[in-house]
Structures are given as structure tokens and as C-alpha cells.
PDB file of N, CA and C in Angstrom:
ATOM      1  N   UNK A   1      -4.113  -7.674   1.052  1.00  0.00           N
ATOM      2  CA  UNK A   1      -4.576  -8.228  -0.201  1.00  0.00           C
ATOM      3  C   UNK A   1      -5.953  -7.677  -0.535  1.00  0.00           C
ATOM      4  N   UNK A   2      -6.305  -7.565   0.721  1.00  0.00           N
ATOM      5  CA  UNK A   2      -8.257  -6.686   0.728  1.00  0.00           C
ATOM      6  C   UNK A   2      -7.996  -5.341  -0.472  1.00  0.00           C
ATOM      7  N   UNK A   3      -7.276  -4.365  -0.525  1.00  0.00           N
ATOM      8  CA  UNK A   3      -7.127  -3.274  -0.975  1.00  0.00           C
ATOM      9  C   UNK A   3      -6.870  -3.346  -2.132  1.00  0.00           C
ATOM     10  N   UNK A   4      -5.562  -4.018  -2.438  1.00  0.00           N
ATOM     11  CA  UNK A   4      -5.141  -4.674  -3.334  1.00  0.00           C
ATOM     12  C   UNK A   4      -5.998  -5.323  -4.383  1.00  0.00           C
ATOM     13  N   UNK A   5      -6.952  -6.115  -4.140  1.00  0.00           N
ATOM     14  CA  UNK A   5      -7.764  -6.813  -5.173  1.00  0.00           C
ATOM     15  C   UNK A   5      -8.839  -5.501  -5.073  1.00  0.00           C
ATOM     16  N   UNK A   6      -9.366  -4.756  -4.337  1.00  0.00           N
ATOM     17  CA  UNK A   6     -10.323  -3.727  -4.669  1.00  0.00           C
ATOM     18  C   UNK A   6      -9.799  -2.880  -5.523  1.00  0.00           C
ATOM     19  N   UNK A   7      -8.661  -2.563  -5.756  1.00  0.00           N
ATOM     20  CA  UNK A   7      -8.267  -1.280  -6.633  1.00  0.00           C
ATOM     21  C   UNK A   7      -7.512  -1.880  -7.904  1.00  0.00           C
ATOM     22  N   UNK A   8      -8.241  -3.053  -8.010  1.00  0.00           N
ATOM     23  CA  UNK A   8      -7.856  -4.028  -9.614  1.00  0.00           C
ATOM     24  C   UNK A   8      -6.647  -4.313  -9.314  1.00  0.00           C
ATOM     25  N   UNK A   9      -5.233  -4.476  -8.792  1.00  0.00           N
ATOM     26  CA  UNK A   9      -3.960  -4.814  -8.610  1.00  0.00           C
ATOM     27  C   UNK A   9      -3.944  -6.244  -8.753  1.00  0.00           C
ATOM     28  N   UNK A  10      -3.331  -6.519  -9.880  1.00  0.00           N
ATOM     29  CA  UNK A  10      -3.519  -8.221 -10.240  1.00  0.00           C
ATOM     30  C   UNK A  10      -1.409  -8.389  -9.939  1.00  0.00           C
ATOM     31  N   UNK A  11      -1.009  -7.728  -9.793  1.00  0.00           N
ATOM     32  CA  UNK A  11       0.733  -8.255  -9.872  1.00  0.00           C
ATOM     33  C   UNK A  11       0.967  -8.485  -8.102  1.00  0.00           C
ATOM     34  N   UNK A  12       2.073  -8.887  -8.454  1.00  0.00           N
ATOM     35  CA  UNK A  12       3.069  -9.618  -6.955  1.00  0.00           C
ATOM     36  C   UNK A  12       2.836  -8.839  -5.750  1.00  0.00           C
ATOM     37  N   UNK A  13       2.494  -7.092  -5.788  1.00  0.00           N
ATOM     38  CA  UNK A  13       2.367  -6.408  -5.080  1.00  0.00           C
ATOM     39  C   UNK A  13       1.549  -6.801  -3.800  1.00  0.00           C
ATOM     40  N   UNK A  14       0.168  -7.346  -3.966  1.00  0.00           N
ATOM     41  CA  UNK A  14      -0.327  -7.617  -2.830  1.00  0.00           C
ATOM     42  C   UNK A  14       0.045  -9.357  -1.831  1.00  0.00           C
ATOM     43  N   UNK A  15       0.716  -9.708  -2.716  1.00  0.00           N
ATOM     44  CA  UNK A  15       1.145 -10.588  -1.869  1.00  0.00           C
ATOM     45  C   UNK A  15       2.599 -10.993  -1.293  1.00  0.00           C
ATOM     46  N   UNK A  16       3.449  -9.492  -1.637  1.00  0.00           N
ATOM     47  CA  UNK A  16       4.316  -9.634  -0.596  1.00  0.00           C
ATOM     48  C   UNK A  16       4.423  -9.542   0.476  1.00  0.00           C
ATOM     49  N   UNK A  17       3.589  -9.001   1.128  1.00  0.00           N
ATOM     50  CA  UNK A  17       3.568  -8.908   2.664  1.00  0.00           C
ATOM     51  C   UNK A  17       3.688 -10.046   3.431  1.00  0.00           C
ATOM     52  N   UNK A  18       3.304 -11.491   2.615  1.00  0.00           N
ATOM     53  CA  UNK A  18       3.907 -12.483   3.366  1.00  0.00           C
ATOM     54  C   UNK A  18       4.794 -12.633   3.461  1.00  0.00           C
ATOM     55  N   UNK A  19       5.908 -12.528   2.498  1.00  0.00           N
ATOM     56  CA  UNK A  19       7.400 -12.495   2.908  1.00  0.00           C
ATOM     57  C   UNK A  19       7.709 -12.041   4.087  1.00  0.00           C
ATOM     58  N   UNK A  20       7.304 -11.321   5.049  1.00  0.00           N
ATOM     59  CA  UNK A  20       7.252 -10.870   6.290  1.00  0.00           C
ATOM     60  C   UNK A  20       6.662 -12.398   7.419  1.00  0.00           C
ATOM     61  N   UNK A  21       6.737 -12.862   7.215  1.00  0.00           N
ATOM     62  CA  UNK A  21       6.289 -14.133   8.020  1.00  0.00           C
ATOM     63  C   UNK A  21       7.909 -15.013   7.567  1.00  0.00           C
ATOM     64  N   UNK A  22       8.380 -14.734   6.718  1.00  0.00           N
ATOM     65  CA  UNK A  22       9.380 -15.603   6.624  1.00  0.00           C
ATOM     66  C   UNK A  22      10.447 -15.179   7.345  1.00  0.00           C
ATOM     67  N   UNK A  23      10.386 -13.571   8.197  1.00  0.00           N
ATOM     68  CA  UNK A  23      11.715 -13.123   8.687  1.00  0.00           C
ATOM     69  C   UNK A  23      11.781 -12.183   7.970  1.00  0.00           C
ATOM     70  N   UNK A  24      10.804 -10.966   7.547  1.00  0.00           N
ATOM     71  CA  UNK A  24      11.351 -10.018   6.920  1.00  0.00           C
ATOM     72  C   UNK A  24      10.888  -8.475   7.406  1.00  0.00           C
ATOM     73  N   UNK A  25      10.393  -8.749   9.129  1.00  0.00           N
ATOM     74  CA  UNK A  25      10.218  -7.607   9.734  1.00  0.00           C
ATOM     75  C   UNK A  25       9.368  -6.460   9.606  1.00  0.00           C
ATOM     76  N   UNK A  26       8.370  -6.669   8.521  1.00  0.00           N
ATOM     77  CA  UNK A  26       7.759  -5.463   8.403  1.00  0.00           C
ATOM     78  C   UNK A  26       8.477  -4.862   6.920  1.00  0.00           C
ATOM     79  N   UNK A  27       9.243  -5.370   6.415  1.00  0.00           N
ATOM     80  CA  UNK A  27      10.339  -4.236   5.228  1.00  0.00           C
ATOM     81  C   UNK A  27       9.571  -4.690   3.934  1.00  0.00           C
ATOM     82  N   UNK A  28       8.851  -6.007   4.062  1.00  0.00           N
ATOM     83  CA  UNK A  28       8.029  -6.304   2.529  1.00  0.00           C
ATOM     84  C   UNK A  28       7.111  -5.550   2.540  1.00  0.00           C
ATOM     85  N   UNK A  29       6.306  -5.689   3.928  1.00  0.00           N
ATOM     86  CA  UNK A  29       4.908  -4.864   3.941  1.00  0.00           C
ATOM     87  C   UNK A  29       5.025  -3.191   3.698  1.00  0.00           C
ATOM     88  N   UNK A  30       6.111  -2.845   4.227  1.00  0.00           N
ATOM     89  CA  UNK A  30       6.100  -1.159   3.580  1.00  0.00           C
ATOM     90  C   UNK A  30       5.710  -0.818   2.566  1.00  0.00           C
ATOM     91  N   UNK A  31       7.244  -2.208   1.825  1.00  0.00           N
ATOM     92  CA  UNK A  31       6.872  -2.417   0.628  1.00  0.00           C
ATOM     93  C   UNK A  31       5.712  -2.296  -0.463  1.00  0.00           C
ATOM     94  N   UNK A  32       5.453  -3.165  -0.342  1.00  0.00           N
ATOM     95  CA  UNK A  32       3.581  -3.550  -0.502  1.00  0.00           C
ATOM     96  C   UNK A  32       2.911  -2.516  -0.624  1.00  0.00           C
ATOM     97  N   UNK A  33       2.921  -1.672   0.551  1.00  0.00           N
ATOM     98  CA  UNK A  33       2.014  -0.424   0.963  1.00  0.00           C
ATOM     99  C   UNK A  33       2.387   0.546   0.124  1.00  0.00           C
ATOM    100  N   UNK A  34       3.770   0.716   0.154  1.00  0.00           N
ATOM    101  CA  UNK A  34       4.241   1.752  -0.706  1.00  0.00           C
ATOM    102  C   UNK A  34       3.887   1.797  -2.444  1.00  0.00           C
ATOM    103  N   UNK A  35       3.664   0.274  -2.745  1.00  0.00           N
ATOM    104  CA  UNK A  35       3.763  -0.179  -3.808  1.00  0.00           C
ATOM    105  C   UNK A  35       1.683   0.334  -4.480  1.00  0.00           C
ATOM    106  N   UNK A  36       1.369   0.048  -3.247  1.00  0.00           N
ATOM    107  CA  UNK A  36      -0.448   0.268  -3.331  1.00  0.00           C
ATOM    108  C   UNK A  36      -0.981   1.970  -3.048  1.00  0.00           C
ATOM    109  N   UNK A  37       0.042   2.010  -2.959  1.00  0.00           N
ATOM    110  CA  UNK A  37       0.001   4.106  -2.342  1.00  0.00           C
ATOM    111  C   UNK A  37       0.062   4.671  -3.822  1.00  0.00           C
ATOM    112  N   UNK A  38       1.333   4.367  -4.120  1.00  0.00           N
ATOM    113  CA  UNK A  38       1.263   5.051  -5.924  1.00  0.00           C
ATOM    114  C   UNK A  38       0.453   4.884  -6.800  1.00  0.00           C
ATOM    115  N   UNK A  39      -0.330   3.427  -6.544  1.00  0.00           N
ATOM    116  CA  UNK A  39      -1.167   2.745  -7.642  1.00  0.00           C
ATOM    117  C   UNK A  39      -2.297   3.626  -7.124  1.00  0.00           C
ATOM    118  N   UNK A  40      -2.598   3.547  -5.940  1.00  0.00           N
ATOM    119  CA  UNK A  40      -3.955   4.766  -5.713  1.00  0.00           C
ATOM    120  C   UNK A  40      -3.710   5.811  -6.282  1.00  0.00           C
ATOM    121  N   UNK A  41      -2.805   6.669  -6.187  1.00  0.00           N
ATOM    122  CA  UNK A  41      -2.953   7.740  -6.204  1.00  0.00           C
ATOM    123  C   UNK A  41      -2.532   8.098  -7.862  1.00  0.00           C
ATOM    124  N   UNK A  42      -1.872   7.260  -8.148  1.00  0.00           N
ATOM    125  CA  UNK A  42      -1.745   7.169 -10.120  1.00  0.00           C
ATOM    126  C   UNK A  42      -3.302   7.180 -10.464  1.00  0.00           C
ATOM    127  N   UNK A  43      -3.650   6.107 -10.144  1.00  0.00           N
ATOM    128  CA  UNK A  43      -5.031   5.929 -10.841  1.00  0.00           C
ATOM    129  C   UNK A  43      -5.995   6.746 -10.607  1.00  0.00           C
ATOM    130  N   UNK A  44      -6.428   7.751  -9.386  1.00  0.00           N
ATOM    131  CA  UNK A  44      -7.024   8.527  -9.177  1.00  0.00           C
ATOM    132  C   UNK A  44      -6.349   9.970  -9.344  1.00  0.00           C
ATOM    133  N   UNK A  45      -5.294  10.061  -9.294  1.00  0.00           N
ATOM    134  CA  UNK A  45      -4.857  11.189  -9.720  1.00  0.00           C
ATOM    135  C   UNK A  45      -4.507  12.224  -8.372  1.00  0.00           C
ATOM    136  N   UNK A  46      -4.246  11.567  -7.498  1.00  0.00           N
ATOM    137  CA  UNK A  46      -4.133  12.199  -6.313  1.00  0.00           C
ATOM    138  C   UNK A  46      -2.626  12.933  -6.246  1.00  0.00           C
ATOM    139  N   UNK A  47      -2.812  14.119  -5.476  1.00  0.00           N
ATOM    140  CA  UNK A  47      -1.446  14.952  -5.467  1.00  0.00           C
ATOM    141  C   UNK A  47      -0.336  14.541  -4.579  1.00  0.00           C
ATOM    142  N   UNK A  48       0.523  14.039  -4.556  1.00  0.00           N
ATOM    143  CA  UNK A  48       2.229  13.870  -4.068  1.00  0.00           C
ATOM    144  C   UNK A  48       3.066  12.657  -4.827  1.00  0.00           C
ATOM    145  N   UNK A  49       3.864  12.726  -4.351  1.00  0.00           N
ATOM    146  CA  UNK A  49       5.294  11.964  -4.932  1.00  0.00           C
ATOM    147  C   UNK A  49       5.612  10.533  -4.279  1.00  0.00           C
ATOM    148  N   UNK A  50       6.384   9.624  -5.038  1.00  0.00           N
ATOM    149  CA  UNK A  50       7.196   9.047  -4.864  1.00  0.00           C
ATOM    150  C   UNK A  50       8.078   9.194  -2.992  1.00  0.00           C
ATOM    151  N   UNK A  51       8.651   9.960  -2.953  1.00  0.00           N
ATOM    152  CA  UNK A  51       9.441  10.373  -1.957  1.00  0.00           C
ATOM    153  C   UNK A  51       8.724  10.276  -0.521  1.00  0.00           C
ATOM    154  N   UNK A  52       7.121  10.873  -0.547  1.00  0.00           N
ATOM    155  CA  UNK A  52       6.374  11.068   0.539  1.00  0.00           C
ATOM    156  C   UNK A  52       5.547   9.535   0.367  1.00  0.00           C
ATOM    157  N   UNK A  53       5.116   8.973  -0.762  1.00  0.00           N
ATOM    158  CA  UNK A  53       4.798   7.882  -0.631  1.00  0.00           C
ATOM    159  C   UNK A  53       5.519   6.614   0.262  1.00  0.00           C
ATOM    160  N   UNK A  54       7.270   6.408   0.182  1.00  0.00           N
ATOM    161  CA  UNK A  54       7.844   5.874   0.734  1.00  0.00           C
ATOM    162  C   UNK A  54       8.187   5.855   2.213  1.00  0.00           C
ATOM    163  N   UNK A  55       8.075   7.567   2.540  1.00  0.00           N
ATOM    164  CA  UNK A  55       8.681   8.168   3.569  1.00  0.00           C
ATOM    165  C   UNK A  55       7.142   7.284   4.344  1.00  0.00           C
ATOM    166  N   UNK A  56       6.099   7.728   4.231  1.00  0.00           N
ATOM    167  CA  UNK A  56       4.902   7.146   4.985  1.00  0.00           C
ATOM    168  C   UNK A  56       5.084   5.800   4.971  1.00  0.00           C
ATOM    169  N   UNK A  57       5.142   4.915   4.157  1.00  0.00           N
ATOM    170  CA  UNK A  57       4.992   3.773   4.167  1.00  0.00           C
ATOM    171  C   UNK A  57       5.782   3.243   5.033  1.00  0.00           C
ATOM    172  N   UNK A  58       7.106   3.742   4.925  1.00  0.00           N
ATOM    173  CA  UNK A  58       8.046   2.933   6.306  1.00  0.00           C
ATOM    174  C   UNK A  58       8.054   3.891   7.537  1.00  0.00           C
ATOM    175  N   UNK A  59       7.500   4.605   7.683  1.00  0.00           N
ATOM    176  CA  UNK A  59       7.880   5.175   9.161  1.00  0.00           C
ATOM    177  C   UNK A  59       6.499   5.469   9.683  1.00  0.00           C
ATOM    178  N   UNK A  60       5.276   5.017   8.987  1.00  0.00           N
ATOM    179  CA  UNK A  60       4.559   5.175   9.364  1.00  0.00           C
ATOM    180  C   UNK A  60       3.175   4.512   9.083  1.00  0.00           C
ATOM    181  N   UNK A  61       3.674   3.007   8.829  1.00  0.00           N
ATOM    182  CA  UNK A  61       2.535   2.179   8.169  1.00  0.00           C
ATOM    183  C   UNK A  61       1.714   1.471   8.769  1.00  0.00           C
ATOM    184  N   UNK A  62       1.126   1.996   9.841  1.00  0.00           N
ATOM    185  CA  UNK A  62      -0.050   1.389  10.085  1.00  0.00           C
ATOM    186  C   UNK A  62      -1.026   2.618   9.964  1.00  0.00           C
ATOM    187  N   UNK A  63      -0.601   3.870   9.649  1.00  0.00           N
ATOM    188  CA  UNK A  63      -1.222   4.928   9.400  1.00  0.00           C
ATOM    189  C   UNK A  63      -1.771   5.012   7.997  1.00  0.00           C
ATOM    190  N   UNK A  64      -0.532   4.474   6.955  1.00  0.00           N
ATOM    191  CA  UNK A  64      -0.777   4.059   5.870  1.00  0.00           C
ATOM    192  C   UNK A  64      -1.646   2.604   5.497  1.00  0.00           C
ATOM    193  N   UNK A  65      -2.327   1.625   6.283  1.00  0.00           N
ATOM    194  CA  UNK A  65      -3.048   0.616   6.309  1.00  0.00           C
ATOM    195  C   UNK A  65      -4.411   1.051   6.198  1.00  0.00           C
ATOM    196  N   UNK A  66      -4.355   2.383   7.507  1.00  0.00           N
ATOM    197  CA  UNK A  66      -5.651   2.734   7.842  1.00  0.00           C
ATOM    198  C   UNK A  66      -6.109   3.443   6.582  1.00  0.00           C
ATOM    199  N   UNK A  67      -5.438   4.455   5.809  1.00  0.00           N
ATOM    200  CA  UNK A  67      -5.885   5.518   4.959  1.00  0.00           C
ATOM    201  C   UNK A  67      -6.244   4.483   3.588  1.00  0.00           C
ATOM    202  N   UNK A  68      -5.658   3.068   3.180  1.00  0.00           N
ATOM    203  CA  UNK A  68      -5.634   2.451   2.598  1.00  0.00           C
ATOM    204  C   UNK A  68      -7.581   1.804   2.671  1.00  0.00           C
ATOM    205  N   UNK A  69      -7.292   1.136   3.470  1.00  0.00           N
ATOM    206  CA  UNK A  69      -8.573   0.712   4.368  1.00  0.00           C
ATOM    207  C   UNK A  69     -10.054   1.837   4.132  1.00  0.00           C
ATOM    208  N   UNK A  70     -10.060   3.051   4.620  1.00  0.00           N
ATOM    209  CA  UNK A  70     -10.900   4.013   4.610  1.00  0.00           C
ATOM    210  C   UNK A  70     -10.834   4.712   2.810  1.00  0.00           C
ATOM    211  N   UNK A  71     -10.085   4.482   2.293  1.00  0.00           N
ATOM    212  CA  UNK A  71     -10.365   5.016   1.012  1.00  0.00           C
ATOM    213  C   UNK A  71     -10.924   3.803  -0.043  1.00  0.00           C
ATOM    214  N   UNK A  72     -11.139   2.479   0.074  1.00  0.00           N
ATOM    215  CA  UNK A  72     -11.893   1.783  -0.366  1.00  0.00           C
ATOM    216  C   UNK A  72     -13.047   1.355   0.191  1.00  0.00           C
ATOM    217  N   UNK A  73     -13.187   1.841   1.563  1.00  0.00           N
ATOM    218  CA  UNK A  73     -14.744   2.137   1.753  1.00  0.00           C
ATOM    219  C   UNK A  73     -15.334   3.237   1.392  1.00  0.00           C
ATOM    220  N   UNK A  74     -14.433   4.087   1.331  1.00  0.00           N
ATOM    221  CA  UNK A  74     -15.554   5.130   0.451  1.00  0.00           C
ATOM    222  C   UNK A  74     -15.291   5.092  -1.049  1.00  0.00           C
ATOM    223  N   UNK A  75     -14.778   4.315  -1.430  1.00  0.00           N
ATOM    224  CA  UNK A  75     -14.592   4.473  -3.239  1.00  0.00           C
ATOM    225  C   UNK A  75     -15.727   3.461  -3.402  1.00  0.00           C
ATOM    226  N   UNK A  76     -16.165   2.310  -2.932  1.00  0.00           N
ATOM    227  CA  UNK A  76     -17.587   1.720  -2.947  1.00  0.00           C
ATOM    228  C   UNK A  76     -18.502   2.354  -3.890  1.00  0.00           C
TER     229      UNK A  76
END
């Protein structure tokens, strides 16, 4: 939700990751991540797709937490 409210995201996006407390394994939070990956990179204009956005988010999201994390300390 930290990232989420830093990069203006006012919709449902940052708070699905609780759905994952109800029994949902990690598959909301990809979600989520995946959902906060495009919005970065829309809004800043950063280079890749859809496809690689997803592919990271689920097979590799705590990598995607961290890059999340470190790019709103330096957007400060």
C-alpha cells in the first residue's frame, strides 16, 4: 500500500494484496504488483510490456517488491 499511495494510486489496486490472507496464496499480490508495475512505468514512461510486467510479477515477486520499494526512494 506504501508504493501504491506514493505513486498517487487511489483504486482497488493497492489493497488487494489482502485478499491473500483470506487463502489466496500470493496470486492477489502478483496481482497488485503487476497492477503497480504498469502504473510506474505508464506514468514515467519506462520501456517494456505488459507480458514482462506479468512474467516478473508472478515468478518473481519479491524481486518485484524490492525494485518497487527502491524506485520510490529515489523518486523522493
Amino acid at each position: 500500500m506504501f508504493v501504491a499511495e506514493k505513486i498517487g494510486s487511489d483504486d482497488c489496486a493497492k489493497w488487494i494484496g489482502f485478499l491473500d490472507f483470506l487463502g489466496g496464496g500470493l496470486i492477489f499480490s502478483a496481482f497488485g504488483a503487476w497492477t503497480l508495475r504498469k502504473k510506474i512505468r505508464e506514468r514515467d514512461g519506462i520501456d517494456g510490456d505488459e507480458f514482462e510486467d506479468c512474467c516478473l510479477s508472478f515468478c518473481c515477486f519479491e524481486c518485484v517488491q524490492c525494485q518497487h520499494a527502491n524506485y520510490v526512494q529515489v523518486d523522493n
